[in-house]
N, C-alpha and C. Protein backbone atom coordinates (compact mmCIF):
# COMPACT_ATOMS: atom_id res chain seq x y z
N UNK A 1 -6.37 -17.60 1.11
CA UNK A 1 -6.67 -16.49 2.01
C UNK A 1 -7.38 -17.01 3.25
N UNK A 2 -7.37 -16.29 3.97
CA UNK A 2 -7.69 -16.87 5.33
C UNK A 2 -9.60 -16.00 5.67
N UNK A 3 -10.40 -16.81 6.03
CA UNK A 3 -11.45 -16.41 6.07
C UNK A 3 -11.77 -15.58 7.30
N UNK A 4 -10.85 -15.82 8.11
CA UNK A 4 -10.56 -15.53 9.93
C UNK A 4 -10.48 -13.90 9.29
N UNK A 5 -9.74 -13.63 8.71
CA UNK A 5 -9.19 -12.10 8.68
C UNK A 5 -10.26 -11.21 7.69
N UNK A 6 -11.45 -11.94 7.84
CA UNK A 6 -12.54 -11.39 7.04
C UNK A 6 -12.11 -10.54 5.56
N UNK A 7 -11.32 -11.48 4.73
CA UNK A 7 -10.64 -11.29 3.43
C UNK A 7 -11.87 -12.09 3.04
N UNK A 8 -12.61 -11.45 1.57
CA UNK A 8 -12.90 -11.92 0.37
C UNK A 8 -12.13 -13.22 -0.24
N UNK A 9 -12.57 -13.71 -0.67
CA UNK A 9 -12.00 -15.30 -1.60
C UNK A 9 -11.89 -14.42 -3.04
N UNK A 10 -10.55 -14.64 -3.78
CA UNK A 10 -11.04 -14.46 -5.15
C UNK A 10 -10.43 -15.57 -5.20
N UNK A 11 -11.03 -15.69 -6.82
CA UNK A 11 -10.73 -16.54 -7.62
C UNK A 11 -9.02 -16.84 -7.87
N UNK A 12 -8.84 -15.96 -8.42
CA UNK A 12 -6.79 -15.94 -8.49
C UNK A 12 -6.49 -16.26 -7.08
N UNK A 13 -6.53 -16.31 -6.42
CA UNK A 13 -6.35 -16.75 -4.88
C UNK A 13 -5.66 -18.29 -5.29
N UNK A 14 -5.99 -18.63 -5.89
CA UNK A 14 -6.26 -20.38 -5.98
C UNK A 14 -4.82 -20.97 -7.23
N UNK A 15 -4.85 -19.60 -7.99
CA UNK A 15 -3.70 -19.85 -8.73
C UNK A 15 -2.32 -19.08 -8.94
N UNK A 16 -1.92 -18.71 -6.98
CA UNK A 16 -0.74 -18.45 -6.50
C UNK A 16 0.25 -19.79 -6.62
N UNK A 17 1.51 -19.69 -7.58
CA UNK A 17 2.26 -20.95 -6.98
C UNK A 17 3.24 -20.55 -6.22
N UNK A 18 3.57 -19.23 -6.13
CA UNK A 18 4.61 -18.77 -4.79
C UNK A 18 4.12 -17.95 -4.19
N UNK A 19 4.76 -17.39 -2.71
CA UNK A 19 4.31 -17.08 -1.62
C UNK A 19 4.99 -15.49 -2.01
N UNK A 20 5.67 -14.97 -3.13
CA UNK A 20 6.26 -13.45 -3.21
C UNK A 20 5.12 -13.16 -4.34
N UNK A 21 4.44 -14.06 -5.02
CA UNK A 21 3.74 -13.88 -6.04
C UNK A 21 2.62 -13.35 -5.46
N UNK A 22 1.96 -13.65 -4.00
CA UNK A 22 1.01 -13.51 -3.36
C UNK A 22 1.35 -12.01 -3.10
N UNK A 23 2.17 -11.76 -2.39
CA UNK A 23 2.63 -10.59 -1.32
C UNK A 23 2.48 -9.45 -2.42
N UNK A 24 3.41 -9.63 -3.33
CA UNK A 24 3.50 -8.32 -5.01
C UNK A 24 1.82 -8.58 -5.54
N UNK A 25 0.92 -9.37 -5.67
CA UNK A 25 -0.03 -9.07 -5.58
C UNK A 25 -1.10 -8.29 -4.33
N UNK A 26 -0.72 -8.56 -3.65
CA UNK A 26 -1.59 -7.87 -2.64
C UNK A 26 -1.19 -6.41 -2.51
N UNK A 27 0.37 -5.91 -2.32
CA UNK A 27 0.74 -4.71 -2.37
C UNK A 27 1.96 -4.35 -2.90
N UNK A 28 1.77 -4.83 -4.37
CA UNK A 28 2.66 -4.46 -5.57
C UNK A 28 1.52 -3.34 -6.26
N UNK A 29 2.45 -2.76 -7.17
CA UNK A 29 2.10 -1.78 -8.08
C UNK A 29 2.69 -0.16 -7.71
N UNK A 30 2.29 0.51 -8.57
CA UNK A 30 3.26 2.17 -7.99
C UNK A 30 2.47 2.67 -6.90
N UNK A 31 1.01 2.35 -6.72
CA UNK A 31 0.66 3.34 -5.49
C UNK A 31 0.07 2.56 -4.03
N UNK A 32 -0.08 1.50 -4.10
CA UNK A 32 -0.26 0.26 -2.90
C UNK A 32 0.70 0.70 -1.66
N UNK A 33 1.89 0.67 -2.28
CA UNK A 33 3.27 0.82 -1.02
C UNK A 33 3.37 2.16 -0.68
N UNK A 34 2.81 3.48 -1.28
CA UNK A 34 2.73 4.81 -0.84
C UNK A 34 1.57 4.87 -0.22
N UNK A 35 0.40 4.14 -0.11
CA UNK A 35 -0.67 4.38 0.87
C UNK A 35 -0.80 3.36 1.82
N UNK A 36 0.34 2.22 1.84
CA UNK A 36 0.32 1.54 2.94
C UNK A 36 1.69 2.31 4.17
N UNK A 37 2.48 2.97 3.09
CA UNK A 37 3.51 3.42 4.13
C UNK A 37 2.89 4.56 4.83
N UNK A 38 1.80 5.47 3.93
CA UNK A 38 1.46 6.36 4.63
C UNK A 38 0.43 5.87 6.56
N UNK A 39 0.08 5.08 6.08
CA UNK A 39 -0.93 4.33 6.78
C UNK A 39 -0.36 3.38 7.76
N UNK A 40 1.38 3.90 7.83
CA UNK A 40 1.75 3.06 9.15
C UNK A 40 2.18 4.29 10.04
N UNK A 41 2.04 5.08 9.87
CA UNK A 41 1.96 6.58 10.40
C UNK A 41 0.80 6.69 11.49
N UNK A 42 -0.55 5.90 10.72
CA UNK A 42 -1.94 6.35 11.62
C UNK A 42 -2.70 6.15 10.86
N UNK A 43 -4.47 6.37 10.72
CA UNK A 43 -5.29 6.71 10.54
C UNK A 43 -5.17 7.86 9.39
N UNK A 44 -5.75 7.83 8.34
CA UNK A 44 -5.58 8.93 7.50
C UNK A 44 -7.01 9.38 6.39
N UNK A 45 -7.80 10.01 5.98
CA UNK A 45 -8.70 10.71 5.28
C UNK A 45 -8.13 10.39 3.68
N UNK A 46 -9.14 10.37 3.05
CA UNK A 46 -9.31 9.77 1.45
C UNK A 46 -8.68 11.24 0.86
N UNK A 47 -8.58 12.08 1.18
CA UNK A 47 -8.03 13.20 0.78
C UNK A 47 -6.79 13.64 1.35
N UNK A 48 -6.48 13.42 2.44
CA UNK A 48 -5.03 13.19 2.79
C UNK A 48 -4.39 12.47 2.05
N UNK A 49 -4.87 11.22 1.40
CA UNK A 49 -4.08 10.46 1.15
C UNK A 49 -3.51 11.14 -0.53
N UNK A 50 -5.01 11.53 -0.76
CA UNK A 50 -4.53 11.93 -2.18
C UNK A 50 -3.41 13.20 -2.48
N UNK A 51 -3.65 13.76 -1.32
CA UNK A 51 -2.46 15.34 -1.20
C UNK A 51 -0.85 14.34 -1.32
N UNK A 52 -0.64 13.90 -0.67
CA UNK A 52 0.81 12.98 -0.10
C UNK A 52 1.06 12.30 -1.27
N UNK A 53 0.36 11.89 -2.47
CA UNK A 53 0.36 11.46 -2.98
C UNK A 53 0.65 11.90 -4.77
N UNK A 54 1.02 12.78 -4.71
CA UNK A 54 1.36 13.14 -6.30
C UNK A 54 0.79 12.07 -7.33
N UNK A 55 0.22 12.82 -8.22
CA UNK A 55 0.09 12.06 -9.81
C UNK A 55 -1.00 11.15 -9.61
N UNK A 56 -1.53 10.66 -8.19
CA UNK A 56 -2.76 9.64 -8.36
C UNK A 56 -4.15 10.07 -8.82
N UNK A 57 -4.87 9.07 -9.36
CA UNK A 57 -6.58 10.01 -9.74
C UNK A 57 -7.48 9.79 -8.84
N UNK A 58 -8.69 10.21 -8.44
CA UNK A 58 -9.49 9.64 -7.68
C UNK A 58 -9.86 8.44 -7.68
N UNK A 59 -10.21 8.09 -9.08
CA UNK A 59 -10.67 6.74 -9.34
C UNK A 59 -9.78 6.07 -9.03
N UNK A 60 -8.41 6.10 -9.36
CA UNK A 60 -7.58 4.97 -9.26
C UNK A 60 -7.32 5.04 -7.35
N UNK A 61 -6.89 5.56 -6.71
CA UNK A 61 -6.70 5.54 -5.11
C UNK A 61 -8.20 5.22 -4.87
N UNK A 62 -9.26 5.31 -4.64
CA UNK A 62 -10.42 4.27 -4.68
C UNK A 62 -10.27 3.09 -4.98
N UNK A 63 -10.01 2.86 -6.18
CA UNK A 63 -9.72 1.57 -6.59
C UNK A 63 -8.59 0.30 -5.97
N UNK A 64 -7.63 1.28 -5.39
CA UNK A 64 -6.44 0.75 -4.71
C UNK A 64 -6.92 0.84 -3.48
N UNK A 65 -7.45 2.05 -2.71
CA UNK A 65 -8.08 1.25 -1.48
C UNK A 65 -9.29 0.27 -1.40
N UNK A 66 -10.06 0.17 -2.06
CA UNK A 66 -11.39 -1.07 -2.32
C UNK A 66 -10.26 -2.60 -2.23
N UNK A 67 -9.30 -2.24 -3.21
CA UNK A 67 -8.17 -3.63 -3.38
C UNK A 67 -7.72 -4.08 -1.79
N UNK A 68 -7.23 -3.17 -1.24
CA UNK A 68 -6.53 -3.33 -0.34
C UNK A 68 -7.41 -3.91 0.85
N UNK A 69 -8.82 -3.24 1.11
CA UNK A 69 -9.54 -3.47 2.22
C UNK A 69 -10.31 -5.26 1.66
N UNK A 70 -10.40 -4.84 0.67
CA UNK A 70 -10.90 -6.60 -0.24
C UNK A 70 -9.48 -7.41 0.68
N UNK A 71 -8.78 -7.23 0.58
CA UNK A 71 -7.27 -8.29 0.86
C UNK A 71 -7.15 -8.16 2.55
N UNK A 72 -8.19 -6.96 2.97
CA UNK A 72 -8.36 -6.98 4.77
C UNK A 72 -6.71 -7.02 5.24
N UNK A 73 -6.26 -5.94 4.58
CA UNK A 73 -4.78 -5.01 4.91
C UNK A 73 -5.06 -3.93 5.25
N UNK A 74 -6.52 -2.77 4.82
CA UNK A 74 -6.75 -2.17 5.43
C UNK A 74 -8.06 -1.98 5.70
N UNK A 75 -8.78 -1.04 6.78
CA UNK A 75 -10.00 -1.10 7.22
C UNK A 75 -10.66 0.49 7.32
N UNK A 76 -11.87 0.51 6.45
CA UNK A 76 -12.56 1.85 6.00
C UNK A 76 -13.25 2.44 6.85
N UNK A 77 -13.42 3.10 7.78
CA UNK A 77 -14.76 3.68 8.93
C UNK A 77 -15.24 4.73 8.46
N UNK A 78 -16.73 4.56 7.88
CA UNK A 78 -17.70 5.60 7.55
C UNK A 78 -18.66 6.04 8.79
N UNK A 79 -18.13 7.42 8.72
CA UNK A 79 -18.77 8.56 10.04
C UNK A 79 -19.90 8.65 9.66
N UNK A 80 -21.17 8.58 10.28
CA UNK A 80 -22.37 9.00 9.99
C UNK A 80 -22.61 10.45 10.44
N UNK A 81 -21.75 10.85 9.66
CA UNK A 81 -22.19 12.81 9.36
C UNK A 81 -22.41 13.11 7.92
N UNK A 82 -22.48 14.47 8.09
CA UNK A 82 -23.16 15.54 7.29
C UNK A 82 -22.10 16.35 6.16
N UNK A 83 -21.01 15.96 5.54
CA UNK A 83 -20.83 14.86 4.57
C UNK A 83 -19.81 14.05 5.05
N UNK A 84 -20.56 12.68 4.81
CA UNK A 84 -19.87 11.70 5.37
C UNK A 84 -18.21 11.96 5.46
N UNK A 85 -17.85 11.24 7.06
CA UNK A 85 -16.16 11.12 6.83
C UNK A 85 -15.88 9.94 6.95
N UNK A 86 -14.84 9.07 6.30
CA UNK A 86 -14.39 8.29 5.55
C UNK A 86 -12.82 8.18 6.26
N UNK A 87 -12.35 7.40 6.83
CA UNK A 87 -10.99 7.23 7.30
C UNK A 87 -10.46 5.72 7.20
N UNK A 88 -9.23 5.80 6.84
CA UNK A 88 -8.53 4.42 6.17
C UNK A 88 -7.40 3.99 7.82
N UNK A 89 -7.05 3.01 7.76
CA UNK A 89 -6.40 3.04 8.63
C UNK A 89 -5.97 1.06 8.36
N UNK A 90 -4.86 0.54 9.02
CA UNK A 90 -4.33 -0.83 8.64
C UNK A 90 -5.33 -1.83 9.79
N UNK A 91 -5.46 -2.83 9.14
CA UNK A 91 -5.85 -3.22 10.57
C UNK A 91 -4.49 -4.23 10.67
N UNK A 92 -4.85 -4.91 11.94
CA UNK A 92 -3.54 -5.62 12.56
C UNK A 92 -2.68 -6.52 11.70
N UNK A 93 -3.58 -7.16 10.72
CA UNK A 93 -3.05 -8.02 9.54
C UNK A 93 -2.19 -7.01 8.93
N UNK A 94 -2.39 -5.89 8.15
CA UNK A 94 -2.20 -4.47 7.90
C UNK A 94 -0.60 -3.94 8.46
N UNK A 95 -0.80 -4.66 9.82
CA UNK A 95 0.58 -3.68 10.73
C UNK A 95 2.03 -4.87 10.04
N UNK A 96 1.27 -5.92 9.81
CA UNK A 96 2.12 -7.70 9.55
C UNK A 96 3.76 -6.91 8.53
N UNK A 97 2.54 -5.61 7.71
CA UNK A 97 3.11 -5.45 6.51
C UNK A 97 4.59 -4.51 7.21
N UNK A 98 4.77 -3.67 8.30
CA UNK A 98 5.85 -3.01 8.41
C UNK A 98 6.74 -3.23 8.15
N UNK A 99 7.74 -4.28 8.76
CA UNK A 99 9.02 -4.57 8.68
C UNK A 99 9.20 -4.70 6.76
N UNK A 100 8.30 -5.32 6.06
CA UNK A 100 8.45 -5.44 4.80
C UNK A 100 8.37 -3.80 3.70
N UNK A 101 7.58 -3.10 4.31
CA UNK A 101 7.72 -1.86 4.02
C UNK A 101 9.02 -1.39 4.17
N UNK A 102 9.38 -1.17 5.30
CA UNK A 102 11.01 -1.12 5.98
C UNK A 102 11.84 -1.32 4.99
N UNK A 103 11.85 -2.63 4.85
CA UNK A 103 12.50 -3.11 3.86
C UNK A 103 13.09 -2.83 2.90
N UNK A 104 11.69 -2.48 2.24
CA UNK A 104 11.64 -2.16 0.66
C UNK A 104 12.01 -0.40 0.38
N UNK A 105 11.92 0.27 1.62
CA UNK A 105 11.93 1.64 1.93
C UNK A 105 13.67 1.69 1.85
N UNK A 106 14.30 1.44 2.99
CA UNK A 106 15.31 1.10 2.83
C UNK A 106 16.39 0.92 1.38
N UNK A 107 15.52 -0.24 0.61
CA UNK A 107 16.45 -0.89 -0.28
C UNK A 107 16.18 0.12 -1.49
N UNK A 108 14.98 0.70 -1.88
CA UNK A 108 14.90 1.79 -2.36
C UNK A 108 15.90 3.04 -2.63
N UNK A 109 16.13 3.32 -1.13
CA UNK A 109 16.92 4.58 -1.16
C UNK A 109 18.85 4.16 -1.25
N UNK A 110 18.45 2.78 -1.07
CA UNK A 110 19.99 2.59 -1.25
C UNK A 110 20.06 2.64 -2.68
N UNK A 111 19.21 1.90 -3.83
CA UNK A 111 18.87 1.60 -5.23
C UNK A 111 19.04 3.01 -5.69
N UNK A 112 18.28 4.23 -5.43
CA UNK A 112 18.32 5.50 -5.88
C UNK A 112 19.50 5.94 -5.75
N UNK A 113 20.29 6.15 -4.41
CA UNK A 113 21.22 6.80 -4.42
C UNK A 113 22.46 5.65 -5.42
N UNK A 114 22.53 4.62 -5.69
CA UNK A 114 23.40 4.00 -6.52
C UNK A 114 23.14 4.77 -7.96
N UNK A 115 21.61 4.63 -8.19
CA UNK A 115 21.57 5.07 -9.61
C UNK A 115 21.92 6.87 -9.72
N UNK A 116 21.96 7.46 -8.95
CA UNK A 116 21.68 9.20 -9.22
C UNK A 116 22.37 8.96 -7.66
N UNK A 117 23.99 9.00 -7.65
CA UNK A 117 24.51 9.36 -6.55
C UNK A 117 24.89 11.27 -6.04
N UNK A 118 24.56 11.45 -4.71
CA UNK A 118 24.28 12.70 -4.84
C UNK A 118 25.42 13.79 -4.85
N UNK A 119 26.44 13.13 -5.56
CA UNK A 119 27.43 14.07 -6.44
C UNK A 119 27.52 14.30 -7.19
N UNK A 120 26.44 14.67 -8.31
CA UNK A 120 26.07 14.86 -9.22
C UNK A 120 26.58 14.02 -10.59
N UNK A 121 27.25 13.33 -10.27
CA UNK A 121 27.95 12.52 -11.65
C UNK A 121 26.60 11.28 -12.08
N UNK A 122 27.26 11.44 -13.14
CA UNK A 122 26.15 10.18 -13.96
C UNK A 122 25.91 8.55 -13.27
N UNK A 123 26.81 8.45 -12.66
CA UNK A 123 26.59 7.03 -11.88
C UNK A 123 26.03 6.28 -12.85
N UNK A 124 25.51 5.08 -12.30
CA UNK A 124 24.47 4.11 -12.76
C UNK A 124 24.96 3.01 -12.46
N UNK A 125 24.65 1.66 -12.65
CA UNK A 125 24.64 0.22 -12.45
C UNK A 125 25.99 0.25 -13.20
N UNK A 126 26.93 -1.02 -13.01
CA UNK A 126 27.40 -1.39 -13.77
C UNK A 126 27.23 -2.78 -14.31
């Protein structure tokens, strides 16, 4: 990890042997890529995120943003008001991630519509 981009050192850091092993760690899992895609949109509230977001818990979207800002993909600004506001937003390292979002957004909806094509027939892989 690069110390420049004011990223934390962990430990597992050290025992990446590929460079996709890194990336699916940093923003693999089911809800990483729904609050980074939301977050190439703009600036967004800890409760926005959770509305857009079906099925997540508090704890866990906390937990996934603490991950994310630890990996300095995204960056937290606490308002000094009266109750605090709290806004997430990518920083520039953060923006690196679009085209790969793209990507995966993309290859997604091609993947879905193969499996559940929208003529109602059973489809699937062959």
């Amino acid at each position: 990890m690069n110390d420049e981009l004011g990223m934390a050192r962990r430990k597992q850091d050290l025992d990446f042997g590929c460079p996709i092993e890194v990336t699916l760690d940093v923003i693999g899992g089911k809800w990483k890529g729904m609050v980074l895609h939301r977050l190439l949109e703009g600036t967004a509230r800890f409760n926005e995120l959770r509305r857009i977001i079906p099925g997540i818990t508090q704890r866990v979207l906390t937990l996934q943003l603490r991950e994310l800002e630890r990996d300095g993909v995204i960056c937290r600004t606490v308002f000094p008001e009266v109750p605090p506001r709290v806004e997430y937003r990518l920083t520039e390292f953060g923006q690196s991630l679009a085209p790969i979002l793209g990507m995966m957004e993309k290859w997604g909806e091609q993947y879905r519509d193969l499996v559940r094509p929208r003529g109602g027939s059973s489809g699937g892989i062959e």
